[in-house]
Protein backbone atom coordinates (compact mmCIF):
# COMPACT_ATOMS: atom_id res chain seq x y z
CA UNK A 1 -91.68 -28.66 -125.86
CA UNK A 2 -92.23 -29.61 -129.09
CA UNK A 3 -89.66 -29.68 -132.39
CA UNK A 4 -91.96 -26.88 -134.07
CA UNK A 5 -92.29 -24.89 -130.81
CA UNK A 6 -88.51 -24.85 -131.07
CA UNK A 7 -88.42 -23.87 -135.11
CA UNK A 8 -90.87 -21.05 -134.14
CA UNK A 9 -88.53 -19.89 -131.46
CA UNK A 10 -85.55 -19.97 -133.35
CA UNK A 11 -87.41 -18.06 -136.15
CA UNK A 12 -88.86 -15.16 -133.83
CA UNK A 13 -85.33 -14.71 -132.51
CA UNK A 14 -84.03 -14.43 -136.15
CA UNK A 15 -86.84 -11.69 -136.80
CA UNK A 16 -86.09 -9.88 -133.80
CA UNK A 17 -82.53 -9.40 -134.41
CA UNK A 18 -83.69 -8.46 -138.08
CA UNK A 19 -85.48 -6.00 -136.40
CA UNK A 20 -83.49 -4.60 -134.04
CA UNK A 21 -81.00 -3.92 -136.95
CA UNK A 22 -83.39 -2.01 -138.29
CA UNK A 23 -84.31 0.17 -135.01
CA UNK A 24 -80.76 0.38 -134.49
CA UNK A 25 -79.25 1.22 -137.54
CA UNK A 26 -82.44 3.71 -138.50
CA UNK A 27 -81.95 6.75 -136.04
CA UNK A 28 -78.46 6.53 -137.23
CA UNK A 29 -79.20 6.99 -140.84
CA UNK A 30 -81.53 10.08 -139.48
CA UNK A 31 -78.22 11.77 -137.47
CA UNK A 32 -76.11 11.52 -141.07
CA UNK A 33 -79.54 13.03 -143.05
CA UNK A 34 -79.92 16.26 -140.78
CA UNK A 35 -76.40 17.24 -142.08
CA UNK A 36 -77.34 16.74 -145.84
CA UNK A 37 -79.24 19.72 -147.65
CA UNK A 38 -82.31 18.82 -149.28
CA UNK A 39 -82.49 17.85 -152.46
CA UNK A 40 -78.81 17.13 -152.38
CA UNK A 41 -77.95 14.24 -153.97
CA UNK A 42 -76.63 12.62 -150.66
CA UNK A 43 -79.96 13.37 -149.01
CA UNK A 44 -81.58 11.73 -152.40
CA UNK A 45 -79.43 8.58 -151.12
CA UNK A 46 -80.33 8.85 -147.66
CA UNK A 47 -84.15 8.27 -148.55
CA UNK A 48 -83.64 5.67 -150.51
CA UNK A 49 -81.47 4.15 -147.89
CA UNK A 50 -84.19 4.74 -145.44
CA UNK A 51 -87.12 3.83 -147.41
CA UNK A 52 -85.31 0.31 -147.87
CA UNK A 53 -84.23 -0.24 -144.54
CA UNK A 54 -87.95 0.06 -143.20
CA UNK A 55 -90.37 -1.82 -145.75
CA UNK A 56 -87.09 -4.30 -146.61
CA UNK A 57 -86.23 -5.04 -143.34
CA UNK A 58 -87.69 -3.44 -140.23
CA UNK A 59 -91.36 -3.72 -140.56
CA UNK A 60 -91.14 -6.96 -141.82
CA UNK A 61 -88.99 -8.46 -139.45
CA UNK A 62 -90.71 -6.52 -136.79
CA UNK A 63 -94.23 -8.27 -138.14
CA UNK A 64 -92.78 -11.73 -138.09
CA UNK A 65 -91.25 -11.05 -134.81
CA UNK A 66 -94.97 -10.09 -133.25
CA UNK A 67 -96.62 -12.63 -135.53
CA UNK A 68 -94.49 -15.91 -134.37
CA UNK A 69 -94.27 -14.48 -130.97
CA UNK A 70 -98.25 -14.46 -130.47
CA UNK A 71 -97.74 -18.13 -131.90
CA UNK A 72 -95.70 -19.15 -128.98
CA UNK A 73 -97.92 -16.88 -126.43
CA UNK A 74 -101.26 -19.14 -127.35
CA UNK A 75 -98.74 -21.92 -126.54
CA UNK A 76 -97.65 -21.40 -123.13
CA UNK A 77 -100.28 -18.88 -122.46
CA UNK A 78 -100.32 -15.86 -120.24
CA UNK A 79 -101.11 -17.12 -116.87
CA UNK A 80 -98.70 -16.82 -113.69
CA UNK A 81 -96.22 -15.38 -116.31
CA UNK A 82 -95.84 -12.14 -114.79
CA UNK A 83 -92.48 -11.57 -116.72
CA UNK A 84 -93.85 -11.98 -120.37
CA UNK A 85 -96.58 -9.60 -119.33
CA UNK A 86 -93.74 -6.80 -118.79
CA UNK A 87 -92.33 -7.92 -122.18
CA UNK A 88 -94.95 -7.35 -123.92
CA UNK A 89 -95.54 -3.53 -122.85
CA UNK A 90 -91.66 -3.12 -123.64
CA UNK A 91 -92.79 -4.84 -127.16
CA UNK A 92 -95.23 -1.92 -127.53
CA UNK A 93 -93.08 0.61 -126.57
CA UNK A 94 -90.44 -0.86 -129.31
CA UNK A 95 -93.26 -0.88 -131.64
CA UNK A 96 -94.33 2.60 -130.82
CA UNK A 97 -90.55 3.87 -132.07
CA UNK A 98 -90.88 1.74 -134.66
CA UNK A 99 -94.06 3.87 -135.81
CA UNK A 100 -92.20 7.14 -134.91
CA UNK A 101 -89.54 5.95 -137.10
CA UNK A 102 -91.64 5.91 -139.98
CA UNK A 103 -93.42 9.66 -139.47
CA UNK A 104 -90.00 10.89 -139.19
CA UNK A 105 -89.13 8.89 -142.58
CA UNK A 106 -91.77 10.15 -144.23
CA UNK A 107 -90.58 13.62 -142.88
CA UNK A 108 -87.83 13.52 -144.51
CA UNK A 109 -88.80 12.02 -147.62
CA UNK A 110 -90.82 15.57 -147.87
CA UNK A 111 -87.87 17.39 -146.87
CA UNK A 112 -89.65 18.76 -143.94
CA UNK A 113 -87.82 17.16 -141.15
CA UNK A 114 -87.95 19.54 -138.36
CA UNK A 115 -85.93 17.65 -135.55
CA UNK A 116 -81.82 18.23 -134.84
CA UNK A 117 -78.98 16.18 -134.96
CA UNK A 118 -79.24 15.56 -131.32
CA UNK A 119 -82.83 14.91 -131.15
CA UNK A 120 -81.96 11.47 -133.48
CA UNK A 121 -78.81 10.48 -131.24
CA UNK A 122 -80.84 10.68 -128.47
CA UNK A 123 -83.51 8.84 -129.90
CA UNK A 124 -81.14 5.94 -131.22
CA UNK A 125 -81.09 5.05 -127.26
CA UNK A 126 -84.54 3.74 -127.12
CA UNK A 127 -84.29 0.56 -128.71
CA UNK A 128 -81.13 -0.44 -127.00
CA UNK A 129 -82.83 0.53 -123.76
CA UNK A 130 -86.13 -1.27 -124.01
CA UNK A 131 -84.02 -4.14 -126.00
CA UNK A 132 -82.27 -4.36 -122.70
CA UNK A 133 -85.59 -4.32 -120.36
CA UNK A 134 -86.62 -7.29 -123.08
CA UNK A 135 -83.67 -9.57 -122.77
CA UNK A 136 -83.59 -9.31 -119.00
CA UNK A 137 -87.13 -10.29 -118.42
CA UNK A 138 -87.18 -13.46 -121.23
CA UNK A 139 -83.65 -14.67 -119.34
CA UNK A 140 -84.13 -14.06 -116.30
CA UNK A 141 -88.20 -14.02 -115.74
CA UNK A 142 -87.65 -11.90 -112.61
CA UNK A 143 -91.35 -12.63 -111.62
């Protein structure tokens, strides 16, 4: 394995914990924003909050993340790695609720966010779940 194998690896890991932040922390900040009355001033402060959080953070990180881990794919290639190919369906999945994440942003930027409370606690689940599936398969490589 090579020294900038390693530097890539270390970086990917970096942007994926970036990233997860961002999944994590994002249906969160959704839960507080269903109890604030549009136009308030606190749900003013929620968007910004939001708005930050995903072009800032999230989507970056989460590009990186993909980015330097198709870098280390091309290097130890696909073949007879069973595992990685089940991490990288959980990868979509995580980057499908990262898309979601924005629509229901950009819901509530327009004040027409039409989901409850519960629907965003819920919802903060997924990432920890598939983040779970993730780790278990790159540690482990059950197959």
């Amino acid at each position: 394995m090579s020294e900038s194998y390693l530097w890539i690896k270390a970086v990917h890991v970096i942007a994926v914990i970036s990233w997860m932040a961002g999944l994590l922390y994002m249906p969160r900040l959704f839960v507080y924003h269903t109890e604030a009355k549009s136009g308030s001033e606190a749900s003013e402060l929620f968007k910004v909050m939001e708005r930050r959080l995903m072009f800032a953070i999230t989507m970056p990180a989460g590009a990186v993340a993909w980015a330097l881990g198709l870098v280390m794919i091309s290097q130890i290639g696909l073949a007879g790695n069973g595992w990685l190919h089940a991490k990288l369906a959980l990868v979509v999945l995580l980057t499908l609720f990262n898309v979601w994440m924005e629509r229901w942003r950009r819901a509530f930027a327009g004040d027409r966010n039409r989901h409850p409370q519960r629907f965003f606690r819920v919802a903060n689940e997924m990432p920890t779940l598939l983040m779970i599936g993730i780790v278990i398969l790159v540690v482990v490589k059950p197959f």
